[in-house]
Protein backbone atom coordinates (compact mmCIF):
# COMPACT_ATOMS: atom_id res chain seq x y z
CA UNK A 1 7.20 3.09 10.46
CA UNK A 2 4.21 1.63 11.20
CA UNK A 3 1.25 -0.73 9.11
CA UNK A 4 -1.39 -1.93 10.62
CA UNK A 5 -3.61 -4.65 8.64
CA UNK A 6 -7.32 -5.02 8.84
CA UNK A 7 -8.63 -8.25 6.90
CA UNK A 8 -12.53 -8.65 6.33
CA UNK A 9 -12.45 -11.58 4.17
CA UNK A 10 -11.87 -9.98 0.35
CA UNK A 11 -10.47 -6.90 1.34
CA UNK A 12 -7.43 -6.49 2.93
CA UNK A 13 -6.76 -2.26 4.38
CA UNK A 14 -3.53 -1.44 5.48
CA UNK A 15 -3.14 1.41 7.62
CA UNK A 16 0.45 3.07 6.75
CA UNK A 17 1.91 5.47 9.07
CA UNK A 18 5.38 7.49 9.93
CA UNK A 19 7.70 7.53 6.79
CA UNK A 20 8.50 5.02 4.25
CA UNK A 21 11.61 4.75 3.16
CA UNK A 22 14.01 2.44 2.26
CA UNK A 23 14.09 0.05 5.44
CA UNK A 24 10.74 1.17 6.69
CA UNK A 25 9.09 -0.38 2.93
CA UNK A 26 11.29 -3.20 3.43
CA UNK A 27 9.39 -4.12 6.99
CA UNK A 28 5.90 -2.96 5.79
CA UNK A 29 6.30 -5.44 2.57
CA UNK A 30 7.17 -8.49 4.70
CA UNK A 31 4.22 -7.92 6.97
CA UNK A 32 1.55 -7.11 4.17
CA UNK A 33 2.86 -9.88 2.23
CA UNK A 34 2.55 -12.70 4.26
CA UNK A 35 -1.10 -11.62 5.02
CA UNK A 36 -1.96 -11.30 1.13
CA UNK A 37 -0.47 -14.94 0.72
CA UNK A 38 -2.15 -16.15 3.68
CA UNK A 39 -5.75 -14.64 3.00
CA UNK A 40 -5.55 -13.69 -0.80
CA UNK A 41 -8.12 -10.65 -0.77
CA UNK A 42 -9.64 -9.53 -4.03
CA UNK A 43 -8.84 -6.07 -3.25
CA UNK A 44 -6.09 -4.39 -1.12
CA UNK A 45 -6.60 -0.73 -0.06
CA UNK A 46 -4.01 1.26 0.90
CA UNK A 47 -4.37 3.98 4.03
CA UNK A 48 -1.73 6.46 3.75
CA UNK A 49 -3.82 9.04 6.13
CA UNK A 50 -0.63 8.76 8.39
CA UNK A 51 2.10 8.42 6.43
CA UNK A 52 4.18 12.10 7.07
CA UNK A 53 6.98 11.30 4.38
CA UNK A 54 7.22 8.46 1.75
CA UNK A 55 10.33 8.53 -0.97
CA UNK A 56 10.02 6.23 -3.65
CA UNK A 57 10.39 3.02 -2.08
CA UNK A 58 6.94 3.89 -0.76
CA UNK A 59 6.11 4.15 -4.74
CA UNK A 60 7.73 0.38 -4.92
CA UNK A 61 5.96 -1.06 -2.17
CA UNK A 62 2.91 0.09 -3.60
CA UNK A 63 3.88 -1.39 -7.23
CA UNK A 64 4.99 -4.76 -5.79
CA UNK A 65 1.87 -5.44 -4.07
CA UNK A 66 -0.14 -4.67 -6.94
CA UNK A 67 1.83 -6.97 -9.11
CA UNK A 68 1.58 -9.76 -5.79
CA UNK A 69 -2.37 -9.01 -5.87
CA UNK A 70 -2.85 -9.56 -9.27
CA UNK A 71 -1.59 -12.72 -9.50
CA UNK A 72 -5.14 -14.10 -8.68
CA UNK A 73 -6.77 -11.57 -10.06
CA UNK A 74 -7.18 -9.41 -6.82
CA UNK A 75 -7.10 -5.16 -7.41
CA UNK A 76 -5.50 -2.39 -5.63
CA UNK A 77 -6.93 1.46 -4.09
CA UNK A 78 -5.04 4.29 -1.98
CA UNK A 79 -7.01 6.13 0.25
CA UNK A 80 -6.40 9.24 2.04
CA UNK A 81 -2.61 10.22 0.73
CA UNK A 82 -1.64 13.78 2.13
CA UNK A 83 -1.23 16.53 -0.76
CA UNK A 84 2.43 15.90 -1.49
CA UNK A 85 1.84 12.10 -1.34
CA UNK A 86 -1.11 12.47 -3.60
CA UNK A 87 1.49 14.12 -6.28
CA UNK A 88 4.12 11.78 -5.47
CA UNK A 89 1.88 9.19 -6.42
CA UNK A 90 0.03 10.79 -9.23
CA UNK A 91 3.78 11.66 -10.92
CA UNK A 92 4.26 7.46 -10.87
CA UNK A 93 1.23 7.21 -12.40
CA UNK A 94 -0.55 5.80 -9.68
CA UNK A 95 -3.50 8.48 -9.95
CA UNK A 96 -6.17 6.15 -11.12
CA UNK A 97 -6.00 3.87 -7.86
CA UNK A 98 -6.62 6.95 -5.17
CA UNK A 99 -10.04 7.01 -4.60
């Protein structure tokens, strides 16, 4: 498990990598979370170019920082999800933030 965090004043990228499961979304959520409080981007954008395997914590962590996000208003996107990820995330109705 691996995120990396790129902040450039109102957008906030994290770079996901390895799998998310359980503990591994547990970690990630911590780190990302205490940046979004910190900085409070309008818009969070989610890398998952090198995430190999995600269950559906990865689908929670996802949710939760939406939810964190909007409380000031701020948005959410998910770039570059493999093909299985991409359905994962489409089936959890997350379709319309993969751009």
């Amino acid at each position: 498990m691996s995120v990396q965090l790129k902040n450039s004043g109102d957008i906030l990228i994290a770079f996901l990598s390895g799998e998310i499961d359980h503990h591994a979304a547990a970690e990630m959520r911590f780190f990302i979370d205490g940046e979004l409080e910190r900085s409070m981007p309008k818009l969070i954008v989610f890398d998952f170019s090198g995430v190999e395997f995600m269950d559906s914590s990865g689908i929670g962590l996802v949710l939760g920082r939406i939810r964190v996000i909007s409380g000031w208003g701020g948005k959410a996107a998910i770039e570059n999800p493999r093909p299985l990820i991409r359905k994962m995330l489409s089936l959890a109705g997350l379709q319309k933030l993969i751009r």
